[in-house]
Protein backbone atom coordinates (compact mmCIF):
# COMPACT_ATOMS: atom_id res chain seq x y z
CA UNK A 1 48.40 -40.44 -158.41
CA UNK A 2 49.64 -37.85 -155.31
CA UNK A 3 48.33 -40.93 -153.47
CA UNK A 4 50.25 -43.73 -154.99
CA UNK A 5 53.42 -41.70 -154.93
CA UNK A 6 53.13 -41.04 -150.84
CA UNK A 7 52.55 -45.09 -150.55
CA UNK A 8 55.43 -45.83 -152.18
CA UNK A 9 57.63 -43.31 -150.87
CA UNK A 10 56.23 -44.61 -146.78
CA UNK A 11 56.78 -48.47 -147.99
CA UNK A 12 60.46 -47.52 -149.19
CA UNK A 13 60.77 -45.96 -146.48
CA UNK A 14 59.29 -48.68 -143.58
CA UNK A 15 61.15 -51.33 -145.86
CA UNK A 16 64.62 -49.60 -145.52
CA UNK A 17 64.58 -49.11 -141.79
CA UNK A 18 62.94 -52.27 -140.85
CA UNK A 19 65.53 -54.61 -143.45
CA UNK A 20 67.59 -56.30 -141.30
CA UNK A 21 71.16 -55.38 -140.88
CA UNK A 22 74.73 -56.53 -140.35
CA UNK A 23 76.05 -55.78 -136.85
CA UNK A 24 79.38 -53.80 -137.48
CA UNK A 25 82.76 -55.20 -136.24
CA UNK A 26 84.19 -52.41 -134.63
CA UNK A 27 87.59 -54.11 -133.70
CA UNK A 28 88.18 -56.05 -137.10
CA UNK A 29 91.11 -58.27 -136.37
CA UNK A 30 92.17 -57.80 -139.96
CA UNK A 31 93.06 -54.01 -138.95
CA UNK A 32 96.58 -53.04 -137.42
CA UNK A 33 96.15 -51.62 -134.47
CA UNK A 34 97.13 -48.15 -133.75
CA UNK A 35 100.67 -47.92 -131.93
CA UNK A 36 100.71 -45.06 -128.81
CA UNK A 37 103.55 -43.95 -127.13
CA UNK A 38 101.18 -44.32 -123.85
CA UNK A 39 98.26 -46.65 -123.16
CA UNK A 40 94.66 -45.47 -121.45
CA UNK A 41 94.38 -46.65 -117.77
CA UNK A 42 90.59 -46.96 -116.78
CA UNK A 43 89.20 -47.20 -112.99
CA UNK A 44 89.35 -50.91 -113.30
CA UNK A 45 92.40 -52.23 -115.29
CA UNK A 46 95.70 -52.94 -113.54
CA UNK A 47 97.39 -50.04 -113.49
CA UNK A 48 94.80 -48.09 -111.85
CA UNK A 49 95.01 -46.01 -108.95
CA UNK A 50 92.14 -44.84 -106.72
CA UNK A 51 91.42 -41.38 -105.72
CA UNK A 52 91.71 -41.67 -102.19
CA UNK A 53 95.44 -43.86 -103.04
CA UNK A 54 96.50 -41.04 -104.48
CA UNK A 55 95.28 -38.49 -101.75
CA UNK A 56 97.19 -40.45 -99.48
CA UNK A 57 100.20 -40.67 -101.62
CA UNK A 58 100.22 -36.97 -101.84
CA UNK A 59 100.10 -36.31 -98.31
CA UNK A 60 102.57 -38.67 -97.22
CA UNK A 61 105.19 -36.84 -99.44
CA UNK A 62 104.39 -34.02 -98.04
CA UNK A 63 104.79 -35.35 -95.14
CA UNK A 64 108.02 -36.90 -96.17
CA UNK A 65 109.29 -33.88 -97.50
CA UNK A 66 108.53 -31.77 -94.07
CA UNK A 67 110.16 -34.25 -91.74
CA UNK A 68 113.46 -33.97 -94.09
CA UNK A 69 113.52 -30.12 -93.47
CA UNK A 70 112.75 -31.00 -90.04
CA UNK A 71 116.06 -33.06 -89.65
CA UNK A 72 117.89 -30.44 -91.70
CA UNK A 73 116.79 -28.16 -89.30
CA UNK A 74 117.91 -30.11 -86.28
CA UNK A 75 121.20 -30.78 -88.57
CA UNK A 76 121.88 -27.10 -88.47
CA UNK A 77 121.07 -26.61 -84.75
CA UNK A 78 123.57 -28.76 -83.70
CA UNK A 79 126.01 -28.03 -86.20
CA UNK A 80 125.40 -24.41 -84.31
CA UNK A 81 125.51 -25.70 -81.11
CA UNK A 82 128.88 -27.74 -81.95
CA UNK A 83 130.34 -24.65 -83.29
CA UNK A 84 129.52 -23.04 -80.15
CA UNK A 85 131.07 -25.17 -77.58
CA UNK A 86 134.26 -25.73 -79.57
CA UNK A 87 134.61 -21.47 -79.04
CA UNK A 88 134.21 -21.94 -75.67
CA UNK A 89 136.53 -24.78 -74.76
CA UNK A 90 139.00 -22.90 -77.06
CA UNK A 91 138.10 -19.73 -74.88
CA UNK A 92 138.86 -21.99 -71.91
CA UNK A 93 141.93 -23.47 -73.07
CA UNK A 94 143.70 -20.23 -74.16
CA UNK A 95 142.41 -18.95 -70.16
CA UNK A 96 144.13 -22.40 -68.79
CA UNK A 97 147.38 -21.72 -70.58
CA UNK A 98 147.05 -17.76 -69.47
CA UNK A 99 146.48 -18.94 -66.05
CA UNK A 100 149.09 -21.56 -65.83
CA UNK A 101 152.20 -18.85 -67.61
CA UNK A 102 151.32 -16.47 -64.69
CA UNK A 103 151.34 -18.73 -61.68
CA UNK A 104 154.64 -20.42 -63.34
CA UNK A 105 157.67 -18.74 -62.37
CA UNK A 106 159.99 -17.89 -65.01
CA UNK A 107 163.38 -19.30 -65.06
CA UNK A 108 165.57 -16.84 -62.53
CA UNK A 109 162.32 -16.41 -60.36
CA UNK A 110 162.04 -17.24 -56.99
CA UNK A 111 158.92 -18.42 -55.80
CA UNK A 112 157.93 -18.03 -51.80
């Protein structure tokens, strides 16, 4: 009887997992689909970006970003530079005019 029980029980068993079954649909076009805010971007669809792209983009912004401060720099330099000579030829203008009321002669001087 303990035998007749354990063949049954292994038939059930064999006859369960070997039945054949239904493959499931797992994208049933009867289901909405799911709306996201964003959308998944594999290696391979159209949106995708490779690693070394992206290395690349990276260091040309840094790039980008240095050679802006480097301008700005140059910017100021020159600014300085500007600021300088305008002093001088403002130094050198107010000498001219110094200059020029000395060797004058005022009105009621006689000049040998």
């Amino acid at each position: 009887m303990k035998n007749l029980f354990f063949v049954f029980f292994v038939f059930t068993i064999a006859a369960v997992s070997c039945s054949k079954k239904e493959p499931q649909d797992f994208y049933p076009e009867e289901n909405p689909k799911a709306n996201y805010d964003t959308t998944a971007v594999d290696s391979f669809s159209s949106g995708a970006t490779s690693v070394d792209v992206v290395r690349q983009i990276r260091m040309s912004s840094k790039k980008y970003r240095d050679s802006l401060k480097e301008v700005l720099k140059l910017q100021e330099q020159e600014k300085k530079i500007q600021q300088e000579l305008e002093k001088e030829n403002k130094i050198k203008a107010e000498d001219k005019k110094q200059n020029t009321a000395e060797t004058t002669p005022k009105a009621g001087e006689k000049t040998e």
